[in-house]
Protein backbone atom coordinates (compact mmCIF):
# COMPACT_ATOMS: atom_id res chain seq x y z
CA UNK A 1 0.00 0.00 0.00
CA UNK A 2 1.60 3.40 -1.51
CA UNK A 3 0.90 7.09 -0.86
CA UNK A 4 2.57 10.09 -0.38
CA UNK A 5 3.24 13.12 1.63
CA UNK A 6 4.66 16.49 0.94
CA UNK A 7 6.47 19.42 2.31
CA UNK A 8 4.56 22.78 2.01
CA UNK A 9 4.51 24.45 -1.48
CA UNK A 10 7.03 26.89 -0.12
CA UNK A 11 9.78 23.97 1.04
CA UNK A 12 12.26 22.92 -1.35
CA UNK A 13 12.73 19.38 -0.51
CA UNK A 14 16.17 18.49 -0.49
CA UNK A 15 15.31 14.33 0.97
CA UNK A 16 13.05 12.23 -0.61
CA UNK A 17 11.95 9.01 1.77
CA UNK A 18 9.90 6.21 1.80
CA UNK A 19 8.12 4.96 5.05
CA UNK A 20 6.18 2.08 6.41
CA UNK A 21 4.17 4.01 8.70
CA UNK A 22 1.92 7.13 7.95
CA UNK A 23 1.22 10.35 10.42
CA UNK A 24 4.73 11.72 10.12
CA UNK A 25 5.22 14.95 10.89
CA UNK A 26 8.02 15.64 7.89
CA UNK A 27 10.61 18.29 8.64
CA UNK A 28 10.65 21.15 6.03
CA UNK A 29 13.33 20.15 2.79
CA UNK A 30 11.62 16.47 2.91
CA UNK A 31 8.96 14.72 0.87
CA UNK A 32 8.02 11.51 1.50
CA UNK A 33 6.27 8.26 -0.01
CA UNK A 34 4.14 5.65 2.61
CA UNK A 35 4.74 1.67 2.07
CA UNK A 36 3.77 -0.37 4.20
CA UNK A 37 5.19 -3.72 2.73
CA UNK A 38 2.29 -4.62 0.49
CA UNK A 39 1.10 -3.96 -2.89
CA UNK A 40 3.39 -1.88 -5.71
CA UNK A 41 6.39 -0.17 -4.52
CA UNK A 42 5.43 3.32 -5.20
CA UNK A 43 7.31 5.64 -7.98
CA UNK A 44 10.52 7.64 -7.64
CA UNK A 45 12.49 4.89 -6.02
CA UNK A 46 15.43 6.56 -7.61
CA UNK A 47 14.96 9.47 -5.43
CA UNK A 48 14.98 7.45 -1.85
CA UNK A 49 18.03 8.00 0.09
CA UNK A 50 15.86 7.38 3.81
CA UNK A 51 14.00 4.32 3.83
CA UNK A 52 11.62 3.28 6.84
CA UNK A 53 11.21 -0.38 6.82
CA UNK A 54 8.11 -2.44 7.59
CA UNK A 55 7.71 -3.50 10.72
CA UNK A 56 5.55 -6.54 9.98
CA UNK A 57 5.91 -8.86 6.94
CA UNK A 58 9.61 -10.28 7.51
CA UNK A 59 12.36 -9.44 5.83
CA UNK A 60 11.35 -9.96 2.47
CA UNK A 61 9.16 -6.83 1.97
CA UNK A 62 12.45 -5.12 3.21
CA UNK A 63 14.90 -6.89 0.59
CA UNK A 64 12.26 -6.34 -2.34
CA UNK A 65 12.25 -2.32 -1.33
CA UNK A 66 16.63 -2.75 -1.01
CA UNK A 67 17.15 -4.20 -4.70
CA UNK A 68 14.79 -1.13 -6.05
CA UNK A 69 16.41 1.87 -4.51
CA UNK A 70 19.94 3.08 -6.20
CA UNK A 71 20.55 6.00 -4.11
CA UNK A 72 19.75 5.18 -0.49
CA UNK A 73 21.70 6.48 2.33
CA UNK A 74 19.80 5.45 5.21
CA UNK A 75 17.70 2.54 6.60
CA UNK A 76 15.55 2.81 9.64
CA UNK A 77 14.74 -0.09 11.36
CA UNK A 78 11.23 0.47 13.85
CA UNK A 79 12.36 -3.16 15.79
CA UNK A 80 15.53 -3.17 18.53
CA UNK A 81 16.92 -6.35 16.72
CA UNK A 82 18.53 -6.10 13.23
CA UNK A 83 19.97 -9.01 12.67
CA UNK A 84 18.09 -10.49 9.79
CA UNK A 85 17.91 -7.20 8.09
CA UNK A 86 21.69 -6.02 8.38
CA UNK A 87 23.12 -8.93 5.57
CA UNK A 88 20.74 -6.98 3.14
CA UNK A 89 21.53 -2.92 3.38
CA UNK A 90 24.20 -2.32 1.09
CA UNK A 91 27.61 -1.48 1.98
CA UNK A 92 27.81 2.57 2.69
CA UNK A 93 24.58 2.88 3.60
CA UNK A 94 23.61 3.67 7.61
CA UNK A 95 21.79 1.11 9.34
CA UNK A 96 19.71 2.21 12.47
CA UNK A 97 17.70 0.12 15.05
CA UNK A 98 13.86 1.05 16.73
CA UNK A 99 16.13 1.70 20.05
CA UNK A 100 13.85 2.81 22.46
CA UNK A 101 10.18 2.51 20.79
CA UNK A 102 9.57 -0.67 22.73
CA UNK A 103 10.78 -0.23 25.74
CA UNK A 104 7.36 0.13 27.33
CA UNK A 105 6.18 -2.37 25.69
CA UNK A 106 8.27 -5.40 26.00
CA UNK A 107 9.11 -4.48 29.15
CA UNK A 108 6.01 -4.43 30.58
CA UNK A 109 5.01 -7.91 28.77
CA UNK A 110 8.23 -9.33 30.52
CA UNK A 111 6.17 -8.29 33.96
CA UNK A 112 3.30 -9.83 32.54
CA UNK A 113 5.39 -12.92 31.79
CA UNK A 114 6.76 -13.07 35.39
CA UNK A 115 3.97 -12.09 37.51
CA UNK A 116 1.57 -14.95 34.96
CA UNK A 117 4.10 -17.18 36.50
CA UNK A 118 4.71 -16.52 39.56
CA UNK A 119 1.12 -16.76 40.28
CA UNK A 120 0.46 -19.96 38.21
CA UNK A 121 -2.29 -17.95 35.66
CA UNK A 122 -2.05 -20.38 33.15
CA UNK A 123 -3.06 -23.56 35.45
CA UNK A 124 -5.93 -21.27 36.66
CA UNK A 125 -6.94 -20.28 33.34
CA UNK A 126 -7.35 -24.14 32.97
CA UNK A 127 -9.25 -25.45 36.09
CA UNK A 128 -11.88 -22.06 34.97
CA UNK A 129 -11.78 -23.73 31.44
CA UNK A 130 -12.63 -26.93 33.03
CA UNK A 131 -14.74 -25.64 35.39
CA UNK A 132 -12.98 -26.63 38.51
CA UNK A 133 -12.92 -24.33 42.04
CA UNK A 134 -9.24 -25.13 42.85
CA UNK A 135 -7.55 -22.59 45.45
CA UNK A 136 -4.11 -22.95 46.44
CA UNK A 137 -0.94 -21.07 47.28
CA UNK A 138 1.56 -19.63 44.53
CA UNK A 139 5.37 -18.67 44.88
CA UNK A 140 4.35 -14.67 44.07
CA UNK A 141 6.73 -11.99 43.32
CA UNK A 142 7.76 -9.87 46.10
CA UNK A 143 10.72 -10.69 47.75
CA UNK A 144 12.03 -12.61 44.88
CA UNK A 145 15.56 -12.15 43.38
CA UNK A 146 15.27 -11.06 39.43
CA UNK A 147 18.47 -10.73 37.10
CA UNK A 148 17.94 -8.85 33.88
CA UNK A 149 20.76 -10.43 31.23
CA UNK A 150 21.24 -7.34 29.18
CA UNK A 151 20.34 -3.73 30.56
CA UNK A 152 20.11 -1.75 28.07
CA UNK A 153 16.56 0.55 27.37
CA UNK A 154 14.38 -2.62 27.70
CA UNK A 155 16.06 -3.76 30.80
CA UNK A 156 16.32 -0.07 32.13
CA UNK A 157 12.47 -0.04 31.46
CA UNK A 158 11.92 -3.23 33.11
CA UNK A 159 13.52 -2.33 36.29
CA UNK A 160 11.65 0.70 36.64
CA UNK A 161 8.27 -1.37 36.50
CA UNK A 162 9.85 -3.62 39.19
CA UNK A 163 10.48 -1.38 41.65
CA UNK A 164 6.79 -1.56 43.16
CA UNK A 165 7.17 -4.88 43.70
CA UNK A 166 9.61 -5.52 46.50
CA UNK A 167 12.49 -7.57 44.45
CA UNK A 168 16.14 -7.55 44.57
CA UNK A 169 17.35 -6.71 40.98
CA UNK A 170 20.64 -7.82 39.68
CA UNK A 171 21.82 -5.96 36.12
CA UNK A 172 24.13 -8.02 33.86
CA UNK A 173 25.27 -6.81 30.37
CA UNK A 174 27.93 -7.05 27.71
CA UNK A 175 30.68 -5.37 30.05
CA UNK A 176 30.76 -4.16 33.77
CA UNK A 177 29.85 -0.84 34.77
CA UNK A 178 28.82 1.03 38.24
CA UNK A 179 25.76 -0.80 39.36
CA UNK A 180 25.85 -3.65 36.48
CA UNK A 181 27.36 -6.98 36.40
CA UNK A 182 29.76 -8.01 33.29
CA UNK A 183 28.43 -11.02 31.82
CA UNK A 184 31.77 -13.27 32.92
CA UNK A 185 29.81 -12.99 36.89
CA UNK A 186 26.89 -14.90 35.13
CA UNK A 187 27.47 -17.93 36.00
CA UNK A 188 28.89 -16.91 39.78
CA UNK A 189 25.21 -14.91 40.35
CA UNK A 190 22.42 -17.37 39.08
CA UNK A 191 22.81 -20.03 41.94
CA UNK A 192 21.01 -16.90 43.73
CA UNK A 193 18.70 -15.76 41.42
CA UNK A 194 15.09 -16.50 41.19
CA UNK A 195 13.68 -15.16 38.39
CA UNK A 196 16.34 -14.79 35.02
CA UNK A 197 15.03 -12.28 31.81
CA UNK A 198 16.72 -12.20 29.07
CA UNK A 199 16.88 -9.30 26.79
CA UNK A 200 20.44 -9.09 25.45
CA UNK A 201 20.31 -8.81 21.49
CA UNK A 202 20.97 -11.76 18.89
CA UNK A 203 24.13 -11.15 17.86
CA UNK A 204 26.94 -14.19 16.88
CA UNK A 205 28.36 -13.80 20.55
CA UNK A 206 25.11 -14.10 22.26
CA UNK A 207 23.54 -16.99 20.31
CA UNK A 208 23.25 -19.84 22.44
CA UNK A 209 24.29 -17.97 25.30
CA UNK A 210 21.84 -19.47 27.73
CA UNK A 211 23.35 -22.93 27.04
CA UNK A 212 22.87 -26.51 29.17
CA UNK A 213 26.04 -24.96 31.58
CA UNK A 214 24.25 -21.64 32.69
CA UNK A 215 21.02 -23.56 33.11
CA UNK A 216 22.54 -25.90 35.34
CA UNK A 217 23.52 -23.14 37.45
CA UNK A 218 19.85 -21.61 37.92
CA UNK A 219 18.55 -22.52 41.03
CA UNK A 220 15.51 -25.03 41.12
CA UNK A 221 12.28 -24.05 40.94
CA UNK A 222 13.54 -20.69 39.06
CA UNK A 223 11.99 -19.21 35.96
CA UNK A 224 13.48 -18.18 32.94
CA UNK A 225 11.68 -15.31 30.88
CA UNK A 226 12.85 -14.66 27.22
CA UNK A 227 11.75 -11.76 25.08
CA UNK A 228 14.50 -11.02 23.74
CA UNK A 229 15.28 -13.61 20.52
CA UNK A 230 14.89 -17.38 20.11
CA UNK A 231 18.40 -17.87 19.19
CA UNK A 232 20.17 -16.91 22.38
CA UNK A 233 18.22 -19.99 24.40
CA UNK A 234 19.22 -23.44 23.59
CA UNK A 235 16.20 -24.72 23.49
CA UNK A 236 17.01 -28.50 23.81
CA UNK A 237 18.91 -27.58 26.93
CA UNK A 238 15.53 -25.85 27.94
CA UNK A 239 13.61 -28.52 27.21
CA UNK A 240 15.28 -30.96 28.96
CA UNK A 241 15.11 -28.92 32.23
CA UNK A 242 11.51 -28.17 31.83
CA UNK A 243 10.61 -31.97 31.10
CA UNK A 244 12.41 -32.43 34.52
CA UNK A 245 10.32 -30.48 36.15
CA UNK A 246 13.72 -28.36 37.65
CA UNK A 247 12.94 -25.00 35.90
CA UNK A 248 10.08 -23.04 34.08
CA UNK A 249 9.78 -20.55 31.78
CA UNK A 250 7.88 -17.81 30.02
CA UNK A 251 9.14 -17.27 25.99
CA UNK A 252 7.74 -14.68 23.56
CA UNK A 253 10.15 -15.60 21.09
CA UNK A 254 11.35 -18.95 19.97
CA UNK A 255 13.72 -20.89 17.20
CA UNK A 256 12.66 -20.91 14.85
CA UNK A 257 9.03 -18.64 14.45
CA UNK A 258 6.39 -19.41 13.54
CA UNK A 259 6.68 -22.06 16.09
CA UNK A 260 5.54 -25.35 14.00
CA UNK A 261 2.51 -27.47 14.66
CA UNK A 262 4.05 -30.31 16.87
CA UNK A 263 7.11 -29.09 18.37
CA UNK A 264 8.07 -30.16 21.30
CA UNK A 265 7.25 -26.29 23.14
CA UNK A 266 3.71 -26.34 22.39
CA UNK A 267 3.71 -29.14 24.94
CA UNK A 268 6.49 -28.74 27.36
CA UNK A 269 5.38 -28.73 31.34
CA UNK A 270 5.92 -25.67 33.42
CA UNK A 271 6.41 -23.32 29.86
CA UNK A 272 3.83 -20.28 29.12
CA UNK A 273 4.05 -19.45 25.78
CA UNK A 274 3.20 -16.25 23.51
CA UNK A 275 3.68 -15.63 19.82
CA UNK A 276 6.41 -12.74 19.88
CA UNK A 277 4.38 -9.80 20.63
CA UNK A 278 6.09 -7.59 23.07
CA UNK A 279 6.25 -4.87 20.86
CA UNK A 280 2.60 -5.42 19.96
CA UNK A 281 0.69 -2.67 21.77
CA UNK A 282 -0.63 0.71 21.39
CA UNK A 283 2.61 2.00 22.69
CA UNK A 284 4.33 1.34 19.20
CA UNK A 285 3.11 3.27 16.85
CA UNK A 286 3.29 7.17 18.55
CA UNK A 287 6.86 6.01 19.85
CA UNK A 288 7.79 5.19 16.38
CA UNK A 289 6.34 7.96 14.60
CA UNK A 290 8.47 10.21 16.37
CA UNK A 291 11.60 8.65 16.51
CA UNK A 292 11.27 8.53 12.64
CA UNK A 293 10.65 12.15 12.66
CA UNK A 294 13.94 13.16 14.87
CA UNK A 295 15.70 11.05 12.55
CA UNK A 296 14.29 12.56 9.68
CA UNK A 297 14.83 15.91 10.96
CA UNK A 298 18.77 15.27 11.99
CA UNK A 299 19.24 13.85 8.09
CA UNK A 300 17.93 16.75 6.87
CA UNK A 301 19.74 19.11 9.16
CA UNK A 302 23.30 16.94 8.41
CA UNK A 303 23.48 15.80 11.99
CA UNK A 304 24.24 12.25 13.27
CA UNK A 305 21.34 10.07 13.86
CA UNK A 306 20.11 8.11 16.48
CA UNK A 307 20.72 4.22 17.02
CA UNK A 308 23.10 3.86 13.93
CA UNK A 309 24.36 0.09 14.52
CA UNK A 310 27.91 -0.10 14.57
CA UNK A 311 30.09 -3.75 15.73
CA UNK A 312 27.30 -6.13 16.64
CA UNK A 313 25.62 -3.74 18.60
């Protein structure tokens, strides 16, 4: 789906883009042309240099809009992870993430992930399916000890939505820094820790990260919350630890997704399960319409943008 927007009849537009979302307030000296991802890739592809890719729709819609558009400069990313897009932009051309539009919103399905837990929702969403009156006590929140592997702006965001509920949180990222734990003291820290989230990025050094030896060192009975990408849990490992009833978990994202009919998640004891929608909400789409406008705004203006990915990061 194709339309376009323009610059006052005053403006001489020095940018030409083409965005996947529409409502953008454009910055004088830039015209614009909406695509969501389907239908016809509107005209004057020639003219792109700033390119807004879909959200939705995988990378494909993004690689057919990348082969069609000779001049581009920048690409603009509304999700934190980039890693299926970044073999596709071009060499010399900018790549920036969605840093910072879901924040709210993954982070607060991460509390919804550990609090569903923690209270046992899903077995109480069955016995009220099945009509059953079952009371009974729950391990609950408060006084828990949560570690959040990779505090960046989703972890930051998370802990600020924990601090109402009387936990201990422990921050562990790439390297060490006041008040955060370098991720060699992983191992050393989750003997202690009750609840573990993960929301470091997929990256080569981070896949399989949460491997068979870190599990082993969680503590029993703790719970394991992933919204960050499939990739970085092995998943076998995870299995096997759920099937023996030592740990649980709560996953928004798997390996690979869609999640096929049959596989061994769909069934696995003590696992709550959601289709990879933390940055699903109502949140999204103001947050994203004006981080694309302060990038816009900086590209016209010649000034560094926001988020540019640089390293694996």
């Amino acid at each position: 789906m194709a339309s376009a927007l323009s610059v006052g009849s005053d403006s001489v537009a020095r940018v030409h883009a083409l965005l996947s979302i529409d409502g953008v307030d454009l910055p004088d000296g830039v015209t614009a042309d909406v695509w969501t991802g389907e239908g016809p890739l509107p005209d004057r592809l020639d003219e792109v240099e700033f390119f807004v890719a879909p959200y939705t729709g995988g990378s494909d819609a993004t690689e057919q809009a990348l082969e069609q558009l000779p001049n581009l400069k920048v690409v603009q990313l509304l999700s934190a992870g980039f890693e299926t897009v970044r073999p596709l932009v071009p060499e010399g051309v900018l790549l920036c993430n969605g840093r910072g539009i879901h924040d709210a919103s993954t982070s607060e399905l991460a509390l919804a992930l550990v609090l569903a837990a923690q209270r046992d929702l899903p077995e109480f969403v069955r016995t009220q399916d099945e009509g059953r009156w079952e009371p009974r006590r729950t391990t609950g929140l408060a006084d828990r000890t949560v570690l959040i592997l990779g505090h960046g702006s989703i972890g930051a965001a998370l802990e600020r939505r924990l601090e109402g509920f009387e936990v201990e949180v422990l921050r562990v990222a790439r390297t060490a820094r006041d008040g955060v734990h370098g991720i060699d003291e992983l191992p050393d820290l989750l003997p202690g820790v009750d609840i573990v989230v993960v929301l470091v990025p997929a990256t080569p050094q981070t896949k399989g990260l949460v491997d068979a030896q870190l599990l082993s060192r969680m503590k029993d009975g703790a719970l394991l919350v992933n919204v960050a990408r499939g990739s970085i849990v092995d998943q076998d490992a995870l299995l096997a630890e759920l099937r023996s009833g030592r740990l649980r978990a709560a996953l928004d994202v798997t390996d690979p997704e869609p999640l096929p009919e049959g596989h061994a998640l769909w069934s696995a004891p003590g696992l709550l399960l959601t289709p990879h929608v933390g940055g699903g909400t109502a949140a999204m789409a103001p947050r994203a319409r004006s981080l694309v406008e302060q990038q816009l705004r900086r590209w016209a203006a010649g000034e560094e943008l926001a988020n540019v990915i640089t390293g694996d990061y």
